[in-house]
PDB file of N, CA and C in Angstrom:
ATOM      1  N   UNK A   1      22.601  -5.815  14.204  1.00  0.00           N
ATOM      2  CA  UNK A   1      22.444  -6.363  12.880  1.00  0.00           C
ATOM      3  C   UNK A   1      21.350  -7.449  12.925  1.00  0.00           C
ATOM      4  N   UNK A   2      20.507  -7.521  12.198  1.00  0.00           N
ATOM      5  CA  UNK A   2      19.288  -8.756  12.137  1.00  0.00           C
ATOM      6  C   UNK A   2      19.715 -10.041  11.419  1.00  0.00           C
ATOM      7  N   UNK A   3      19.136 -10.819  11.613  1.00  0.00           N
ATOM      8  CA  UNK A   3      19.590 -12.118  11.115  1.00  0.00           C
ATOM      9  C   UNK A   3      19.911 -12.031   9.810  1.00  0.00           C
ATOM     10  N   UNK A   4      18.673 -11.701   8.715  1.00  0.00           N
ATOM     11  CA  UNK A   4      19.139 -11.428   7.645  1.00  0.00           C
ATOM     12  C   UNK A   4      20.327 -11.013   7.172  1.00  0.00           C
ATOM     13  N   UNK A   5      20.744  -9.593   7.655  1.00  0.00           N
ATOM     14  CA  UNK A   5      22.130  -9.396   7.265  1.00  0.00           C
ATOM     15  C   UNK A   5      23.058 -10.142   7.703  1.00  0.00           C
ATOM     16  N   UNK A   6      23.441 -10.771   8.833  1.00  0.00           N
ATOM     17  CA  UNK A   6      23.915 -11.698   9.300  1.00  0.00           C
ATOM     18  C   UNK A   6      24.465 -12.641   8.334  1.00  0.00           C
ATOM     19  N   UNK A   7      23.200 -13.484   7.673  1.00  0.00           N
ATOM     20  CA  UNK A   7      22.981 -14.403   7.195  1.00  0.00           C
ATOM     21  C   UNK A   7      23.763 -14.500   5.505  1.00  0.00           C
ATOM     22  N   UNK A   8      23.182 -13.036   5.382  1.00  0.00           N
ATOM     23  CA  UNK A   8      24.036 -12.389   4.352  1.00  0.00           C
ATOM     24  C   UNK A   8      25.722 -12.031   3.812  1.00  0.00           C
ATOM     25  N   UNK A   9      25.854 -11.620   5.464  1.00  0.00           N
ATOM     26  CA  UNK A   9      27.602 -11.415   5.616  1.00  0.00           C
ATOM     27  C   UNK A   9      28.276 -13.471   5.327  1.00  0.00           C
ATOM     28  N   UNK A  10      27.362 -14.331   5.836  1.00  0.00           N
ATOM     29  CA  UNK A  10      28.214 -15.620   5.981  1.00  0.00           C
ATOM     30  C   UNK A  10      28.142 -16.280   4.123  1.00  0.00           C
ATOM     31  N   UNK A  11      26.846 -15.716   3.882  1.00  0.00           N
ATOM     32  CA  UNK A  11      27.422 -16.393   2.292  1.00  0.00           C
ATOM     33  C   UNK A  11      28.064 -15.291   1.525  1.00  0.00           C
ATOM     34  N   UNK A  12      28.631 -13.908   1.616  1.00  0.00           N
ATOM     35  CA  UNK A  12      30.172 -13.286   1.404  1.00  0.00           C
ATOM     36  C   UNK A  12      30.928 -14.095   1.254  1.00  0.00           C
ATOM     37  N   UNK A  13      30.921 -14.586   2.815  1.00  0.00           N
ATOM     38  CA  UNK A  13      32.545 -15.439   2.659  1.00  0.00           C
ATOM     39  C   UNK A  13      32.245 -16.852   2.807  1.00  0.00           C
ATOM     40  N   UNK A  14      31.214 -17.197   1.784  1.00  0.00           N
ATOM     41  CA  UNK A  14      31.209 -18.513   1.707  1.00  0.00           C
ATOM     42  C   UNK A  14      30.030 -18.800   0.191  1.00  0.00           C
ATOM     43  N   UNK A  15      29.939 -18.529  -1.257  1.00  0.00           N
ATOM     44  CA  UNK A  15      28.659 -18.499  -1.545  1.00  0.00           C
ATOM     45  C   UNK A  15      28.225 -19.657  -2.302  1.00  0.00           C
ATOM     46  N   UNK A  16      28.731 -20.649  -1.899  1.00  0.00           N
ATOM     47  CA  UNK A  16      28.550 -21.433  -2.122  1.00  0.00           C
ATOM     48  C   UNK A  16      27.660 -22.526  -1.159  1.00  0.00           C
ATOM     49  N   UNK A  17      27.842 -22.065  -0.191  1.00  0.00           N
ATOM     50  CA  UNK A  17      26.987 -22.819   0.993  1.00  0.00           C
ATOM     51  C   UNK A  17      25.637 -22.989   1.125  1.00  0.00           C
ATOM     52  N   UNK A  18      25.431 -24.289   0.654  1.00  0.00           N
ATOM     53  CA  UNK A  18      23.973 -24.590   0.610  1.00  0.00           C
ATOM     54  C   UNK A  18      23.501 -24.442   1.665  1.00  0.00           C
ATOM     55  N   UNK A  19      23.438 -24.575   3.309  1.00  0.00           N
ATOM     56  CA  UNK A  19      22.987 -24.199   4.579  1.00  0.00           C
ATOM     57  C   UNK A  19      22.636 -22.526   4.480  1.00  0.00           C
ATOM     58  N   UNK A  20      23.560 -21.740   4.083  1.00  0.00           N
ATOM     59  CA  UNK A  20      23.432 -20.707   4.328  1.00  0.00           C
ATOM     60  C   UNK A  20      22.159 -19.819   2.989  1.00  0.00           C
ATOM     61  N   UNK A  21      22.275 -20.145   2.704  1.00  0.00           N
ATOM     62  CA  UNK A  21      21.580 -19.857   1.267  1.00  0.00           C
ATOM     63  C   UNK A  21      20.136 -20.505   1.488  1.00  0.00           C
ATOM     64  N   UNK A  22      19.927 -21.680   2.071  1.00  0.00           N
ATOM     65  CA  UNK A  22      18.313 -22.283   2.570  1.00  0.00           C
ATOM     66  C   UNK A  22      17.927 -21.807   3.904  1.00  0.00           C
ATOM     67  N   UNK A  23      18.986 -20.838   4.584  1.00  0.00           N
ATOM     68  CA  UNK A  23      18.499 -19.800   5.671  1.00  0.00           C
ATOM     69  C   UNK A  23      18.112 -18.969   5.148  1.00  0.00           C
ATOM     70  N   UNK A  24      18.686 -17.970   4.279  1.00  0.00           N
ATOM     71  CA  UNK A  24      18.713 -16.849   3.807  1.00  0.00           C
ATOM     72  C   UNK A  24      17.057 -16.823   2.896  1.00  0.00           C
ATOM     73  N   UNK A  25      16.566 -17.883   2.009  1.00  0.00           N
ATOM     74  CA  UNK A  25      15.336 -18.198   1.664  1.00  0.00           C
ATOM     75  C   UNK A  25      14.092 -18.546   2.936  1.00  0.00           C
ATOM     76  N   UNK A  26      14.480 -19.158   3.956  1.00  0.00           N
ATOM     77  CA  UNK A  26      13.761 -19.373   4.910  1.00  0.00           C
ATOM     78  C   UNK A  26      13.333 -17.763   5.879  1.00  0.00           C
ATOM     79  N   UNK A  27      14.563 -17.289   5.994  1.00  0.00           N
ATOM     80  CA  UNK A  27      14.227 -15.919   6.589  1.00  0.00           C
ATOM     81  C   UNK A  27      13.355 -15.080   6.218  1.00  0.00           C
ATOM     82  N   UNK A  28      13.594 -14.856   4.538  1.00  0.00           N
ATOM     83  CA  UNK A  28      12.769 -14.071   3.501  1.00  0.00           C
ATOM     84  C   UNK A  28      11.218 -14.496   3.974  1.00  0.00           C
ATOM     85  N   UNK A  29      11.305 -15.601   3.805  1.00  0.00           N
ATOM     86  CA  UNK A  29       9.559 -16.565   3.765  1.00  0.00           C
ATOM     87  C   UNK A  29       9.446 -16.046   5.183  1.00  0.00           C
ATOM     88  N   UNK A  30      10.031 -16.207   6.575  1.00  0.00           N
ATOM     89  CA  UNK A  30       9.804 -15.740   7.579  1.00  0.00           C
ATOM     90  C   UNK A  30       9.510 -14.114   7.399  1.00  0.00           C
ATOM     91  N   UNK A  31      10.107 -13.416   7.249  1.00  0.00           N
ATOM     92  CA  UNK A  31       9.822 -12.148   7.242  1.00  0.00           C
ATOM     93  C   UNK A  31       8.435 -11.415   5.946  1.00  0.00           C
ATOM     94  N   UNK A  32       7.905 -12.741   4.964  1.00  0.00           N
ATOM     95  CA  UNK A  32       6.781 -12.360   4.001  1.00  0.00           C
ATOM     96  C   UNK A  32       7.013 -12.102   2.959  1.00  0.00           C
ATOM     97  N   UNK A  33       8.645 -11.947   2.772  1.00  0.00           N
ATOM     98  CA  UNK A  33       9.042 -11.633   1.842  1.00  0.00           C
ATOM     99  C   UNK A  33       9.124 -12.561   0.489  1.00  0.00           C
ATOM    100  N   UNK A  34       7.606 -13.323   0.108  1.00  0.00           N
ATOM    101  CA  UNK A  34       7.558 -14.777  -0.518  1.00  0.00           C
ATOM    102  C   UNK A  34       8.219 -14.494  -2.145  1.00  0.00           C
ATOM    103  N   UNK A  35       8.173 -13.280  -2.653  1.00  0.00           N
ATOM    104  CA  UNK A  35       9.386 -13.458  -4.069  1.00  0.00           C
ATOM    105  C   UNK A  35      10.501 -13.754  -4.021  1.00  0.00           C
ATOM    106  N   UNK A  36      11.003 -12.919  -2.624  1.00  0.00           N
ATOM    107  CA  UNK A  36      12.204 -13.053  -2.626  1.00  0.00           C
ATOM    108  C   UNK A  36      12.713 -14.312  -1.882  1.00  0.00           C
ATOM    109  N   UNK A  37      11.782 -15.113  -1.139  1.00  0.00           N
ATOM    110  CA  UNK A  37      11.486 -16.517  -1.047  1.00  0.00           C
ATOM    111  C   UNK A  37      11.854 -17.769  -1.832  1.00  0.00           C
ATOM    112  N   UNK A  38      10.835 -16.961  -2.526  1.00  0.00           N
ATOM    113  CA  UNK A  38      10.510 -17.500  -4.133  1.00  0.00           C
ATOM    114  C   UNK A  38      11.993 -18.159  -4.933  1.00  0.00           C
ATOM    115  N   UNK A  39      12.056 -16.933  -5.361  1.00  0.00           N
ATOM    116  CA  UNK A  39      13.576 -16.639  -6.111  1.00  0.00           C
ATOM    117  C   UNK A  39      14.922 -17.411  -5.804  1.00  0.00           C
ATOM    118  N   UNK A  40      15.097 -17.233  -3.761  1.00  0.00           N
ATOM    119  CA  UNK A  40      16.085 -17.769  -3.161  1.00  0.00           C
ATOM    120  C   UNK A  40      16.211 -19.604  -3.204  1.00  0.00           C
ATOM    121  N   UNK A  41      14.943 -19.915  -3.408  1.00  0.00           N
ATOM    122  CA  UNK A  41      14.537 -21.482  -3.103  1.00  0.00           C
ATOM    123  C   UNK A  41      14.929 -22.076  -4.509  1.00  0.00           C
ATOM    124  N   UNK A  42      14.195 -21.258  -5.014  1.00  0.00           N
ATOM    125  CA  UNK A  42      14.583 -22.015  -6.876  1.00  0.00           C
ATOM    126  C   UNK A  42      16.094 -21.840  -7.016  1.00  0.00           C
ATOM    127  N   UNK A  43      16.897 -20.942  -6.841  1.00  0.00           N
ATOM    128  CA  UNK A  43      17.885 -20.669  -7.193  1.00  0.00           C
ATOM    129  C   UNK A  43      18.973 -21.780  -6.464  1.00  0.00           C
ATOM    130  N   UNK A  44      18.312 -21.915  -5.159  1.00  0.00           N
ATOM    131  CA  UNK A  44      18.857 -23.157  -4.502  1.00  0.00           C
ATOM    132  C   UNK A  44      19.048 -24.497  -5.201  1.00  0.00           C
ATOM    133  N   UNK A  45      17.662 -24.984  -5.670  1.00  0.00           N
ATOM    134  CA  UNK A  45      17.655 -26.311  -6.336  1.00  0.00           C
ATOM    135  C   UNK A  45      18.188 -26.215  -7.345  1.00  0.00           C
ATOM    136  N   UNK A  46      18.081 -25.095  -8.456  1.00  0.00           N
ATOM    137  CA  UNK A  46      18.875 -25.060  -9.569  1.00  0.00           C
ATOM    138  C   UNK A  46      20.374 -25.250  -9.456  1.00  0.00           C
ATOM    139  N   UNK A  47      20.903 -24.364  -8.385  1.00  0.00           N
ATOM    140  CA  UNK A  47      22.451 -24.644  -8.533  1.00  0.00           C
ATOM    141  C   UNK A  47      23.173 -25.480  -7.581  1.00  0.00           C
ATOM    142  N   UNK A  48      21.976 -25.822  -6.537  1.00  0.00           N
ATOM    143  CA  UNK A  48      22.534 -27.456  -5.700  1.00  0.00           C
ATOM    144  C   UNK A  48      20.977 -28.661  -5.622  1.00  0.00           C
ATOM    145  N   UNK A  49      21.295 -28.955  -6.641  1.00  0.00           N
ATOM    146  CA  UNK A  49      19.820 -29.402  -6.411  1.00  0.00           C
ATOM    147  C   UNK A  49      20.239 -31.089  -5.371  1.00  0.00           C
ATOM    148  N   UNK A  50      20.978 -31.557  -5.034  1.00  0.00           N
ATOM    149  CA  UNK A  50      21.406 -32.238  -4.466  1.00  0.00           C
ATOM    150  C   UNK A  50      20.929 -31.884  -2.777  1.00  0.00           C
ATOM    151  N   UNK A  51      20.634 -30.592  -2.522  1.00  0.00           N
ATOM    152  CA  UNK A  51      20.517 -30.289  -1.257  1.00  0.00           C
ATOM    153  C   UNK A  51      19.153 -30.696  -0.834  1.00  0.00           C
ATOM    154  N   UNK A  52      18.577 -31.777  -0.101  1.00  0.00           N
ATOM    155  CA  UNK A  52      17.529 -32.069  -0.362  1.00  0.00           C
ATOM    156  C   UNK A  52      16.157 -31.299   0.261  1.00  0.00           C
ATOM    157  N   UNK A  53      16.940 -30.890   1.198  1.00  0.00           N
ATOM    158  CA  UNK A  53      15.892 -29.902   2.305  1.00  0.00           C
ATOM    159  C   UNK A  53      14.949 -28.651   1.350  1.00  0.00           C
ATOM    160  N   UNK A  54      15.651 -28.421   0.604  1.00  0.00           N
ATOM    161  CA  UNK A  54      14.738 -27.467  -0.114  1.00  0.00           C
ATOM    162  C   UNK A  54      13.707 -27.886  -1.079  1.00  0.00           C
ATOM    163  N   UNK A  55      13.345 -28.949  -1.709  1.00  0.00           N
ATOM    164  CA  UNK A  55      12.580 -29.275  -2.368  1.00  0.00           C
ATOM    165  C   UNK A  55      10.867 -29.234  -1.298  1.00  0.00           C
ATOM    166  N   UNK A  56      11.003 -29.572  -0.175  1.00  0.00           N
ATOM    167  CA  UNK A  56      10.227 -29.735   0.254  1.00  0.00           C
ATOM    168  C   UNK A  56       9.619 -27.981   0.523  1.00  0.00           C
ATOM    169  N   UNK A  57      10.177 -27.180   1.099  1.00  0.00           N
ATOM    170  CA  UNK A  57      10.110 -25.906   1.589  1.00  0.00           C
ATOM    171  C   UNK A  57       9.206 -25.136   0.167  1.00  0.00           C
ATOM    172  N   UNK A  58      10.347 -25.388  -0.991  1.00  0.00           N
ATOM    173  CA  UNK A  58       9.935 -24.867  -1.979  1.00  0.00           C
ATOM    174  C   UNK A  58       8.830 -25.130  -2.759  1.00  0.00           C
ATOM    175  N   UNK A  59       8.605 -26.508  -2.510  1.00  0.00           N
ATOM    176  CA  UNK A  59       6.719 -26.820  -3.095  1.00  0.00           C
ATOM    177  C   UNK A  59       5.975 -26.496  -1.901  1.00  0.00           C
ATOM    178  N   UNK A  60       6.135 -26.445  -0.952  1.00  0.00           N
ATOM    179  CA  UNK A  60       5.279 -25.757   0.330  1.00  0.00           C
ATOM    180  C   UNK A  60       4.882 -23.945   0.014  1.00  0.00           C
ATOM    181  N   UNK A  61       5.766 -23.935  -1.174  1.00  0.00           N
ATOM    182  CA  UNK A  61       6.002 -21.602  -0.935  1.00  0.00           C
ATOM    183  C   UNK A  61       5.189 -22.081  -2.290  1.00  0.00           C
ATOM    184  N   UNK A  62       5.562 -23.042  -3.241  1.00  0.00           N
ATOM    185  CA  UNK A  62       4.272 -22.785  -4.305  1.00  0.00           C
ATOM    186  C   UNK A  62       2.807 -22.887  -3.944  1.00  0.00           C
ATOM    187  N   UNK A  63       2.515 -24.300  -3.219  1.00  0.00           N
ATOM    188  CA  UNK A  63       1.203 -24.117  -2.961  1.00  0.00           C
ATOM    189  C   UNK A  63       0.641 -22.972  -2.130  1.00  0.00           C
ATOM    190  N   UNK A  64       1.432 -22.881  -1.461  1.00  0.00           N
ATOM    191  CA  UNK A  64       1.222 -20.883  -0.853  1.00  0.00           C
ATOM    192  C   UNK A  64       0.280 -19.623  -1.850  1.00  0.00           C
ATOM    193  N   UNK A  65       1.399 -20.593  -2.777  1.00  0.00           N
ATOM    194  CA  UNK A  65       1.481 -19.116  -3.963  1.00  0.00           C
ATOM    195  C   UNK A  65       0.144 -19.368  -4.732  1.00  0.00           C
ATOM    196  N   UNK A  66      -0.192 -20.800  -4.459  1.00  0.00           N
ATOM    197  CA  UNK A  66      -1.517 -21.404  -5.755  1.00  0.00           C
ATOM    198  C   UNK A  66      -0.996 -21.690  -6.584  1.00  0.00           C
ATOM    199  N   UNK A  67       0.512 -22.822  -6.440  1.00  0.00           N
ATOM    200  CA  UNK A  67       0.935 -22.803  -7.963  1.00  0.00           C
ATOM    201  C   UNK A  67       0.844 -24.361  -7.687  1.00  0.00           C
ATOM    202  N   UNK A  68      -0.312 -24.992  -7.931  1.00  0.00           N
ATOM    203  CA  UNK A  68      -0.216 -26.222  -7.190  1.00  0.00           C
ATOM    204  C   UNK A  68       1.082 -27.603  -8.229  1.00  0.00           C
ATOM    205  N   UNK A  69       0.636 -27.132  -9.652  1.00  0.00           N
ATOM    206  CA  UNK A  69       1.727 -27.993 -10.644  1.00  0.00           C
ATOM    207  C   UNK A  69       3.014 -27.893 -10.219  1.00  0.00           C
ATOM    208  N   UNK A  70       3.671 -26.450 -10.257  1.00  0.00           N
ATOM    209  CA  UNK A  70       5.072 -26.382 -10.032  1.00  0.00           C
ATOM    210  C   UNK A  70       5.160 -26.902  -8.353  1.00  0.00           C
ATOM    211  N   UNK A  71       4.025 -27.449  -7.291  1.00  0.00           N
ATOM    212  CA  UNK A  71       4.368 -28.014  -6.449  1.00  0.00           C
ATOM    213  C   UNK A  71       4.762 -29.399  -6.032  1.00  0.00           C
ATOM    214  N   UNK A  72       3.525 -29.810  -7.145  1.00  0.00           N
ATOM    215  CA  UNK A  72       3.834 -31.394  -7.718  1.00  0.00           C
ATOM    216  C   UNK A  72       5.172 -31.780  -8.297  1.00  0.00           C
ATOM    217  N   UNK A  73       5.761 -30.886  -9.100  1.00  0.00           N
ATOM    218  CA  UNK A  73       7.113 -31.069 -10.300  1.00  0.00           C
ATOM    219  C   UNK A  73       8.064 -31.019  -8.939  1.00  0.00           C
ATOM    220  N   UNK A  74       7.473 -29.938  -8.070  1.00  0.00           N
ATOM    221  CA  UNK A  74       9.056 -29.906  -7.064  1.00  0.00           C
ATOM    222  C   UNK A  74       9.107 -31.101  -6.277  1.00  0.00           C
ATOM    223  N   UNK A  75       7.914 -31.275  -5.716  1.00  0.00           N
ATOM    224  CA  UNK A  75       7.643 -32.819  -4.837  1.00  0.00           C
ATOM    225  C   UNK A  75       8.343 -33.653  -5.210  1.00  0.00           C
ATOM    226  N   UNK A  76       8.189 -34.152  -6.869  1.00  0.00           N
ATOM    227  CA  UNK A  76       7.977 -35.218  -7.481  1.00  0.00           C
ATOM    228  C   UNK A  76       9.835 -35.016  -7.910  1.00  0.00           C
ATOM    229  N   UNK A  77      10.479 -34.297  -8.084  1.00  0.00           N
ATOM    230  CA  UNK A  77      11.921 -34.035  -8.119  1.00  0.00           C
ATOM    231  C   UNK A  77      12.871 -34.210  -7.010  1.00  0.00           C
ATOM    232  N   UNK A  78      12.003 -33.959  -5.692  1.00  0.00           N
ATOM    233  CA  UNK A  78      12.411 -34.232  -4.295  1.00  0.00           C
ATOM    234  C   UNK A  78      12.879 -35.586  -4.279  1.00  0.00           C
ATOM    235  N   UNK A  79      11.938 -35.973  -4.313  1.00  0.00           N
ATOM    236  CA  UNK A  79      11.761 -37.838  -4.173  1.00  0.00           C
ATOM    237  C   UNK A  79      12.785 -37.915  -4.559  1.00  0.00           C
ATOM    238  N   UNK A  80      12.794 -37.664  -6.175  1.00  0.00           N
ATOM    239  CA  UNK A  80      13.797 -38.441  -6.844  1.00  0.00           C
ATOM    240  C   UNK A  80      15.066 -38.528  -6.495  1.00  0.00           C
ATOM    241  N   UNK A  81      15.724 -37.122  -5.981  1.00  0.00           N
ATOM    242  CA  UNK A  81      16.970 -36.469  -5.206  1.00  0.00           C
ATOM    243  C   UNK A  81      17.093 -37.379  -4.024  1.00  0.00           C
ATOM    244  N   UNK A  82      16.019 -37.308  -3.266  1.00  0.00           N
ATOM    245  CA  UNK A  82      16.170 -38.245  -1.996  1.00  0.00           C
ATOM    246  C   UNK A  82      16.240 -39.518  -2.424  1.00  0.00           C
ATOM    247  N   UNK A  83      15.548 -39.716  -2.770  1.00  0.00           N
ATOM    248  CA  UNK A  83      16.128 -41.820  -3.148  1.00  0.00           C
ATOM    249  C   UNK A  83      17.502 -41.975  -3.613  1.00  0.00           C
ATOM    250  N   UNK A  84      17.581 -40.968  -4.429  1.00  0.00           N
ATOM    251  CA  UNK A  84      19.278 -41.042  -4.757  1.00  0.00           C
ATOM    252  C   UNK A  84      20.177 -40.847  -3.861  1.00  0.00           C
ATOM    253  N   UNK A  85      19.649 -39.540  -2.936  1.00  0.00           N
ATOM    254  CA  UNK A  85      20.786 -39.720  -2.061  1.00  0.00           C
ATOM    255  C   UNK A  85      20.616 -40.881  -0.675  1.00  0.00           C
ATOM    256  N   UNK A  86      19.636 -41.960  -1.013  1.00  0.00           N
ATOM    257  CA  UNK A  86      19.493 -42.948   0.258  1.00  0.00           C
ATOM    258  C   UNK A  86      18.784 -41.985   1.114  1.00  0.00           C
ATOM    259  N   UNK A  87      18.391 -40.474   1.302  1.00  0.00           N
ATOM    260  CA  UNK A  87      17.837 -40.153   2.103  1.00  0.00           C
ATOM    261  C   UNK A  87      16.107 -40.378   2.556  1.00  0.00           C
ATOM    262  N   UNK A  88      15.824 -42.072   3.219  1.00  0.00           N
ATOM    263  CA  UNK A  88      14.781 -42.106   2.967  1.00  0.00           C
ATOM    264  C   UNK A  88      13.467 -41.394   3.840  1.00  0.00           C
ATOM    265  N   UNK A  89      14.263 -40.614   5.274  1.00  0.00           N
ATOM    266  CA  UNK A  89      13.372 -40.135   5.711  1.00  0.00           C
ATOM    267  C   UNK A  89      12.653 -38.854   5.048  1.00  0.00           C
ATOM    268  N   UNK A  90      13.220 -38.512   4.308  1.00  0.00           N
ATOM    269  CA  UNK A  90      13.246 -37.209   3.274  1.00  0.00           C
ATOM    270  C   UNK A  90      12.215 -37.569   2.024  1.00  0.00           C
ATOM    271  N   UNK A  91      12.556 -38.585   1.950  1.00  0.00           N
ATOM    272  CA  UNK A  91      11.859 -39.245   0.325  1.00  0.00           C
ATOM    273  C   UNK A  91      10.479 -39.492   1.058  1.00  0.00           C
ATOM    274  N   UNK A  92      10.250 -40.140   2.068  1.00  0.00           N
ATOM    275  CA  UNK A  92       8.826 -40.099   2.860  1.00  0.00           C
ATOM    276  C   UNK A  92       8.399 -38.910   2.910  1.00  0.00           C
ATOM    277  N   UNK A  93       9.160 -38.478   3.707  1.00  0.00           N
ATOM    278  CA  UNK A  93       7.896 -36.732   3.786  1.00  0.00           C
ATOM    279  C   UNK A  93       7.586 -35.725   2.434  1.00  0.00           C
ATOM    280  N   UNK A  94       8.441 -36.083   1.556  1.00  0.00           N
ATOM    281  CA  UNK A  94       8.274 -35.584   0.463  1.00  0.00           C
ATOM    282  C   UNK A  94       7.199 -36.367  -0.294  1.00  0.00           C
ATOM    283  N   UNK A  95       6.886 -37.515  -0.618  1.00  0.00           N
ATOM    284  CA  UNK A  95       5.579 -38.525  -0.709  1.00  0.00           C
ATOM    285  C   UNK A  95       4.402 -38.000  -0.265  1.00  0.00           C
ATOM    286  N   UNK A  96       4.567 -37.899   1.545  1.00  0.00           N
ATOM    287  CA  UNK A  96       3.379 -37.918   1.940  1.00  0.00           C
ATOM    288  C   UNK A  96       2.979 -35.871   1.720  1.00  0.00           C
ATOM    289  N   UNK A  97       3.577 -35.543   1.296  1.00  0.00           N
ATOM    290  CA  UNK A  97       3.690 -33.695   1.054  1.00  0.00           C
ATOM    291  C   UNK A  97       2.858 -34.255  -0.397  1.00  0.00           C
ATOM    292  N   UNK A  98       3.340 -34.923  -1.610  1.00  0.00           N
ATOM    293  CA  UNK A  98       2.543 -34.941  -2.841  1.00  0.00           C
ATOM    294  C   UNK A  98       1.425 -35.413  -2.698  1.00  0.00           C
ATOM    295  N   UNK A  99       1.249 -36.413  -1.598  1.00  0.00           N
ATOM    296  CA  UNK A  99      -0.293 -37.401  -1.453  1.00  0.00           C
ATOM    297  C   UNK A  99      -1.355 -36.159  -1.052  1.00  0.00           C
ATOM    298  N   UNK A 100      -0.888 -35.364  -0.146  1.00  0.00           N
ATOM    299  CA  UNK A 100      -1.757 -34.440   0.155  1.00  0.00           C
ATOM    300  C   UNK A 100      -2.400 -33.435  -0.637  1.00  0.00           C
ATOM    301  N   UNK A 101      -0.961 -33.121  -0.888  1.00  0.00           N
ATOM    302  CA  UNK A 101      -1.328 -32.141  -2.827  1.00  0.00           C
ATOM    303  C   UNK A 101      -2.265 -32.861  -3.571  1.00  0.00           C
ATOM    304  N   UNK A 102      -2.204 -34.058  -3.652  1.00  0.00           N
ATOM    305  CA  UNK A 102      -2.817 -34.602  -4.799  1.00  0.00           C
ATOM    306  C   UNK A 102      -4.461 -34.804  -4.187  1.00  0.00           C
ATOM    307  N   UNK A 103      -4.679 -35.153  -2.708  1.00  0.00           N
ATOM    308  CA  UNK A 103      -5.826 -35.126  -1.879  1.00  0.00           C
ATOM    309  C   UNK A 103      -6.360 -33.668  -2.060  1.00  0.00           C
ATOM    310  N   UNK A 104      -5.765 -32.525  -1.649  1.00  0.00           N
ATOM    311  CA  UNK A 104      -6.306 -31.008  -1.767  1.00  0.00           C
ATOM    312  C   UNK A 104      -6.396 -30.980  -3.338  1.00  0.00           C
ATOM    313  N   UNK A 105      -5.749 -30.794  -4.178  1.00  0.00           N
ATOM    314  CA  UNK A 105      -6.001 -30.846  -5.591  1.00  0.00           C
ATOM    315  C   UNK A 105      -7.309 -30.886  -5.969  1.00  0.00           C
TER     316      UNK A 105
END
């Protein structure tokens, strides 16, 4: 069985699990599969947007994509998530991820 399915069988019996669900998007992006990337990452922040790890991943798969705004909005939503949750090493790299955007821009 490959990771994917794997990965697949654990949010079955769990689908609520934000870990498992920011694998399951990470794999996709590993394997090229960037819609279904795409799709998995947003769907993440939308229904845990508290999880902070994905904000960053997911403006990384836009500028991929050339979507440089919706990379800024995700950046700039990161932060905000991370300061809230005190997570400040998170809220840094998410900063220095928009400074760059905004440098390449």
């Amino acid at each position: 069985m490959d990771r994917l399915a794997i990965l697949k069988e654990y949010l079955r019996d769990d689908p609520e699990d934000a870990f498992t669900r920011f694998a399951i998007a990470s794999e996709y992006r590993k394997l090229g599969d960037l819609q279904a990337a795409l799709e998995a990452f947003e769907g993440l922040v939308r229904d845990q947007p508290g999880y902070v790890g994905t904000y960053y991943h997911l403006a990384a798969l836009y500028r991929e994509l050339d979507r440089g705004e919706d990379a800024r909005r995700t950046y700039q939503a990161g932060i905000k998530t991370a300061a809230a949750a005190g997570d400040r090493h998170a809220e840094s790299e998410l900063r220095s991820a928009l400074l760059e955007l905004d440098i390449d821009f």
